[in-house]
N, C-alpha and C. Protein backbone atom coordinates (compact mmCIF):
# COMPACT_ATOMS: atom_id res chain seq x y z
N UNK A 1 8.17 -15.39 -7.53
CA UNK A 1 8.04 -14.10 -8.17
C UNK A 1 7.68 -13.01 -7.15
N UNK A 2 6.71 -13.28 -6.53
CA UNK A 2 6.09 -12.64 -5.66
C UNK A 2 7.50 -12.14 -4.36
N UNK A 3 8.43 -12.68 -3.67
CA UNK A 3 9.53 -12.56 -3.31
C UNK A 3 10.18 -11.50 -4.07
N UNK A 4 10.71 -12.12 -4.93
CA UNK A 4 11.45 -11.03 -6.07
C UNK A 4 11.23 -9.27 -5.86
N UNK A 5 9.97 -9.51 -6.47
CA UNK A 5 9.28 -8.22 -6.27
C UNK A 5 9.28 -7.52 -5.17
N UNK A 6 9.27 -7.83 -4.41
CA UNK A 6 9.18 -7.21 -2.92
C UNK A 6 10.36 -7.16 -2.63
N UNK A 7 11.91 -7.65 -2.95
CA UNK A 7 13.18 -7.67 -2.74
C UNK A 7 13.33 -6.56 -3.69
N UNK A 8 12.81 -6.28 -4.80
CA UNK A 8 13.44 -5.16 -6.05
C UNK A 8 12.77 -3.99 -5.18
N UNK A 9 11.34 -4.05 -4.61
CA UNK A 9 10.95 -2.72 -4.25
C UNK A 9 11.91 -2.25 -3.39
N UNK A 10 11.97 -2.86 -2.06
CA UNK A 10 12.50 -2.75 -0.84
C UNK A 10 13.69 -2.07 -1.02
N UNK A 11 14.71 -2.92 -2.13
CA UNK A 11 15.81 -2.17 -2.24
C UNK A 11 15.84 -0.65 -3.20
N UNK A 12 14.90 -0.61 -3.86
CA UNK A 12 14.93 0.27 -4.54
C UNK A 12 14.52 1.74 -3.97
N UNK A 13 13.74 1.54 -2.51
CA UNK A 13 13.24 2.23 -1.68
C UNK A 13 14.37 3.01 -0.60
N UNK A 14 15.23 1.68 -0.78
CA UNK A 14 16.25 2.08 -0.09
C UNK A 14 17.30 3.01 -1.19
N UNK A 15 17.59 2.38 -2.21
CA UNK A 15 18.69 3.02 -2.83
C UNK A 15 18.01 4.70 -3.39
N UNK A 16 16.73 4.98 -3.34
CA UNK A 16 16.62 6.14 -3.45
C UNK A 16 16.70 6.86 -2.21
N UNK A 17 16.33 6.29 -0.93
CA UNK A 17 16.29 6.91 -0.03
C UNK A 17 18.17 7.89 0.52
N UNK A 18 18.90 6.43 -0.22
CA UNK A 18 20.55 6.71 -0.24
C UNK A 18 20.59 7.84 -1.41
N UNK A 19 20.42 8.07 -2.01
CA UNK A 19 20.40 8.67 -3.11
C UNK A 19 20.01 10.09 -2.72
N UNK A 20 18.34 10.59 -2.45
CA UNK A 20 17.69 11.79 -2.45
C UNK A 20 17.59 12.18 -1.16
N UNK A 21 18.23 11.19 -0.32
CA UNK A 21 17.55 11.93 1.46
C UNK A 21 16.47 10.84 2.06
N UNK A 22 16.31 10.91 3.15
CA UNK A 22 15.59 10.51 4.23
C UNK A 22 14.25 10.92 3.67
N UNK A 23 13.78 12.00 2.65
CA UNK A 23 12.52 13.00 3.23
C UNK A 23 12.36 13.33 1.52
N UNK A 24 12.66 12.33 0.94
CA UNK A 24 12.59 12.18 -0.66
C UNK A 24 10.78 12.07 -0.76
N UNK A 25 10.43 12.01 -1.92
CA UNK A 25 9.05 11.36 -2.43
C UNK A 25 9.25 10.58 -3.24
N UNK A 26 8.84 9.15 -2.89
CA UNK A 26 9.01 8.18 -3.46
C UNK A 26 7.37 8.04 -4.23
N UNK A 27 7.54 7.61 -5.87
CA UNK A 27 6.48 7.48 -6.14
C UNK A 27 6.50 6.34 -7.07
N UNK A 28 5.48 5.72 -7.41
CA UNK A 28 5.66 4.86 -8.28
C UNK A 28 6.51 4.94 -9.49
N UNK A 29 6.68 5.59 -10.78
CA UNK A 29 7.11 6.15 -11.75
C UNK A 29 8.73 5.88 -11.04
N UNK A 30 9.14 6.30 -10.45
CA UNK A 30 10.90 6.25 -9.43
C UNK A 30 10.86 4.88 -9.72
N UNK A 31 10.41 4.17 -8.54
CA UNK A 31 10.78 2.79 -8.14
C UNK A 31 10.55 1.96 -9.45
N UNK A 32 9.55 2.02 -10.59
CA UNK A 32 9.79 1.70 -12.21
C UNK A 32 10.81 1.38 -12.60
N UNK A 33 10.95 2.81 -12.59
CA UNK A 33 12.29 3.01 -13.40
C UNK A 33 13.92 2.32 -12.40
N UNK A 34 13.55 2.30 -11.64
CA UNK A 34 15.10 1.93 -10.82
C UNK A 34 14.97 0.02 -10.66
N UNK A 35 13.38 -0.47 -10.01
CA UNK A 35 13.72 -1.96 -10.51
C UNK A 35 12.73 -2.76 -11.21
N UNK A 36 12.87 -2.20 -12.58
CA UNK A 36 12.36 -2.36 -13.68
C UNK A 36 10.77 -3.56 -13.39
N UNK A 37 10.00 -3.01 -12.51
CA UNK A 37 8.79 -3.65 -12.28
C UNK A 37 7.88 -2.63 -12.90
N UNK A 38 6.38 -3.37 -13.58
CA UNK A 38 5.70 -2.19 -14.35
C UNK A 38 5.04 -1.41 -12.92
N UNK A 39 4.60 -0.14 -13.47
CA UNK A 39 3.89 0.56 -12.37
C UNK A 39 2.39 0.01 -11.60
N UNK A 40 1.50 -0.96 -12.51
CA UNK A 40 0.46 -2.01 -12.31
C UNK A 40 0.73 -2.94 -11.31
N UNK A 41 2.15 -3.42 -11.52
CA UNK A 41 2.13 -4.29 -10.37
C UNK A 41 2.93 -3.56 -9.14
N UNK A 42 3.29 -2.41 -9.12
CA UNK A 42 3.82 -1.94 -8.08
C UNK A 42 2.11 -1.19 -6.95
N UNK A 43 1.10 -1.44 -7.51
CA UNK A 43 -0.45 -0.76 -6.84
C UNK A 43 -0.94 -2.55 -6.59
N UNK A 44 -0.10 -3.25 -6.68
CA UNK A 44 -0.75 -4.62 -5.67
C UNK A 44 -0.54 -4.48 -4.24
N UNK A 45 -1.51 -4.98 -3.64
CA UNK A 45 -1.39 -5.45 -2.21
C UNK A 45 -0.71 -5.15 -0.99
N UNK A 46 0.03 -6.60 -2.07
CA UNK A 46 1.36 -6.70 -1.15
C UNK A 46 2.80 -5.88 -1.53
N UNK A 47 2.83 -5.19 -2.44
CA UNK A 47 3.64 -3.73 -2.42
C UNK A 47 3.55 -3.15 -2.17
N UNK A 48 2.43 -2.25 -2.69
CA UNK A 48 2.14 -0.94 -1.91
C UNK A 48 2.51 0.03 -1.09
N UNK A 49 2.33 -0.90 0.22
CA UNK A 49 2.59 -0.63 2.06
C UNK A 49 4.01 -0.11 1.73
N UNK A 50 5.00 -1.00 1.18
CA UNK A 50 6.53 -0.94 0.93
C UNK A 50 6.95 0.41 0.22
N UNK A 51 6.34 1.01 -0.19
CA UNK A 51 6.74 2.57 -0.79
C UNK A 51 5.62 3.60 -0.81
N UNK A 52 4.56 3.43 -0.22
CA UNK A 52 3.56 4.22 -0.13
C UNK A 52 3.00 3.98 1.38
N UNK A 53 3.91 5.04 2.19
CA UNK A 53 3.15 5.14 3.50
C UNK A 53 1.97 5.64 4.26
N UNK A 54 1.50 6.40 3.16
CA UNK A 54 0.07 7.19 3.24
C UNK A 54 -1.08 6.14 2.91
N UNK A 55 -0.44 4.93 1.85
CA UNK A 55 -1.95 4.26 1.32
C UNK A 55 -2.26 3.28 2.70
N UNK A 56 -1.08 3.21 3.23
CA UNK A 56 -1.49 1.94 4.53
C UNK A 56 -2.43 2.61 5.76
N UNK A 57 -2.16 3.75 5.64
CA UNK A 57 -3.43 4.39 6.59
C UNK A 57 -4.43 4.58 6.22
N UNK A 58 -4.53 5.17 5.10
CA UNK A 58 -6.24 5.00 3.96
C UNK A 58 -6.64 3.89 4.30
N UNK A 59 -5.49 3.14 4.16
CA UNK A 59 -6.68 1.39 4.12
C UNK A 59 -6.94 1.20 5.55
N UNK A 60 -6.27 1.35 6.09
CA UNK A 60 -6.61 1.14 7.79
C UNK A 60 -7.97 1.79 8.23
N UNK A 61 -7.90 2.68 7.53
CA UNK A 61 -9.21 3.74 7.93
C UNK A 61 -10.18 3.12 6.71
N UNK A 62 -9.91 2.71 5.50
CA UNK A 62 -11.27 2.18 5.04
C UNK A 62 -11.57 1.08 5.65
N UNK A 63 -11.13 0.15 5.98
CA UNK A 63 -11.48 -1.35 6.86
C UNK A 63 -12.40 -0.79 7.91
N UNK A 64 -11.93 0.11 8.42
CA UNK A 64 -12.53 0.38 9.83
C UNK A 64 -14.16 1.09 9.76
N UNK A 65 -14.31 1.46 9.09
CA UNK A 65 -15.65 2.19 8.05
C UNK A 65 -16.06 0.95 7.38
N UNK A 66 -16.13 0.01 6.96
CA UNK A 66 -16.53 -1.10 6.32
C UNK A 66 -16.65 -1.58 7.46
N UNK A 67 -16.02 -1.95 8.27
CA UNK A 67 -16.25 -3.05 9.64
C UNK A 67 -17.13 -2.06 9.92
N UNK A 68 -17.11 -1.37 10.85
CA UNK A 68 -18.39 0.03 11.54
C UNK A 68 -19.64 -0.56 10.52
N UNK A 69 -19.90 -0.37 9.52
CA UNK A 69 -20.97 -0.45 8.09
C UNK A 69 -21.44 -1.56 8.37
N UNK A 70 -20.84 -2.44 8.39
CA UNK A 70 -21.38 -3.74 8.63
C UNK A 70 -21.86 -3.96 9.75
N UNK A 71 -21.07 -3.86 11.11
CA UNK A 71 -21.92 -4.00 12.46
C UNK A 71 -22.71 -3.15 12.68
N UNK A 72 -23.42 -1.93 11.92
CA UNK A 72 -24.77 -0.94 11.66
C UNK A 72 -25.59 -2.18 11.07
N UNK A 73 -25.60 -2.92 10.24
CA UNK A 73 -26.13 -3.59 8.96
C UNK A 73 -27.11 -4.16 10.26
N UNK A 74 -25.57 -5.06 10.91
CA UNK A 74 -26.03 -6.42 11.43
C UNK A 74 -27.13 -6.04 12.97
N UNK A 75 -26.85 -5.17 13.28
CA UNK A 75 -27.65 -4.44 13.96
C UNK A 75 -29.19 -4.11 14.12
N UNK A 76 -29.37 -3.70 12.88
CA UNK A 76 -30.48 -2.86 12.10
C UNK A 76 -31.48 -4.55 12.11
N UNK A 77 -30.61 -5.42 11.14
CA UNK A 77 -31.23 -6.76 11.45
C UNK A 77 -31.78 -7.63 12.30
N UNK A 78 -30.99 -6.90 13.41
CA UNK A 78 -31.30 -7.75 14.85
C UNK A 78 -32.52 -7.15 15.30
N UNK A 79 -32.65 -5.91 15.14
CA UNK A 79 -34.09 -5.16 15.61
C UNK A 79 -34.81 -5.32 14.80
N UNK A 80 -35.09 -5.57 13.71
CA UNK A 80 -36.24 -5.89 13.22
C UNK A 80 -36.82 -6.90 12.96
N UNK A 81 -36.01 -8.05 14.01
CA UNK A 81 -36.67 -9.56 14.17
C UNK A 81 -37.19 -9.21 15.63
C-alpha cells in the first residue's frame, strides 16, 4: 500500500507539474483530487517531502532545535553532578 501511494503522489506531482507549469502550487486538495488518496494520508511522513517542499525544511530545522534542546538538557546534567 504504502508503495502505491507514493507511486499515485509522485505521478500526480508530475502530471500537474505537465499540466500548470514548472512553478504551479501544488497543494494537498490538487493531488486528492487527481490520485484519489484522502488528504489525511497525503500529511504522512513518508509523503509529504513528495509534494510539499517547504515542510522538508521545517522539519530539518525542527530536528535541529530538538537535537540543540537536548544536548542543553544533557549538559545542564553534567554540571550539576
Amino acid at each position: 500500500m504504502r508503495e502505491d501511494s507514493i507511486e499515485r503522489v509522485e505521478w500526480s506531482v508530475q502530471y500537474l507539474r505537465d499540466l500548470e507549469g514548472d512553478h504551479t502550487r501544488i497543494s494537498a486538495k490538487k493531488i486528492a483530487d487527481i490520485s484519489g488518496l484522502s488528504r489525511t494520508v497525503l500529511y504522512k511522513s513518508h509523503l509529504r517531502p513528495l509534494w510539499d517542499r517547504t515542510w522538508s525544511k521545517s522539519e530539518k530545522e525542527r530536528q535541529s532545535k530538538h537535537d540543540t534542546n537536548r544536548q542543553l538538557r544533557e549538559q545542564k546534567k553534567l554540571e550539576c553532578f
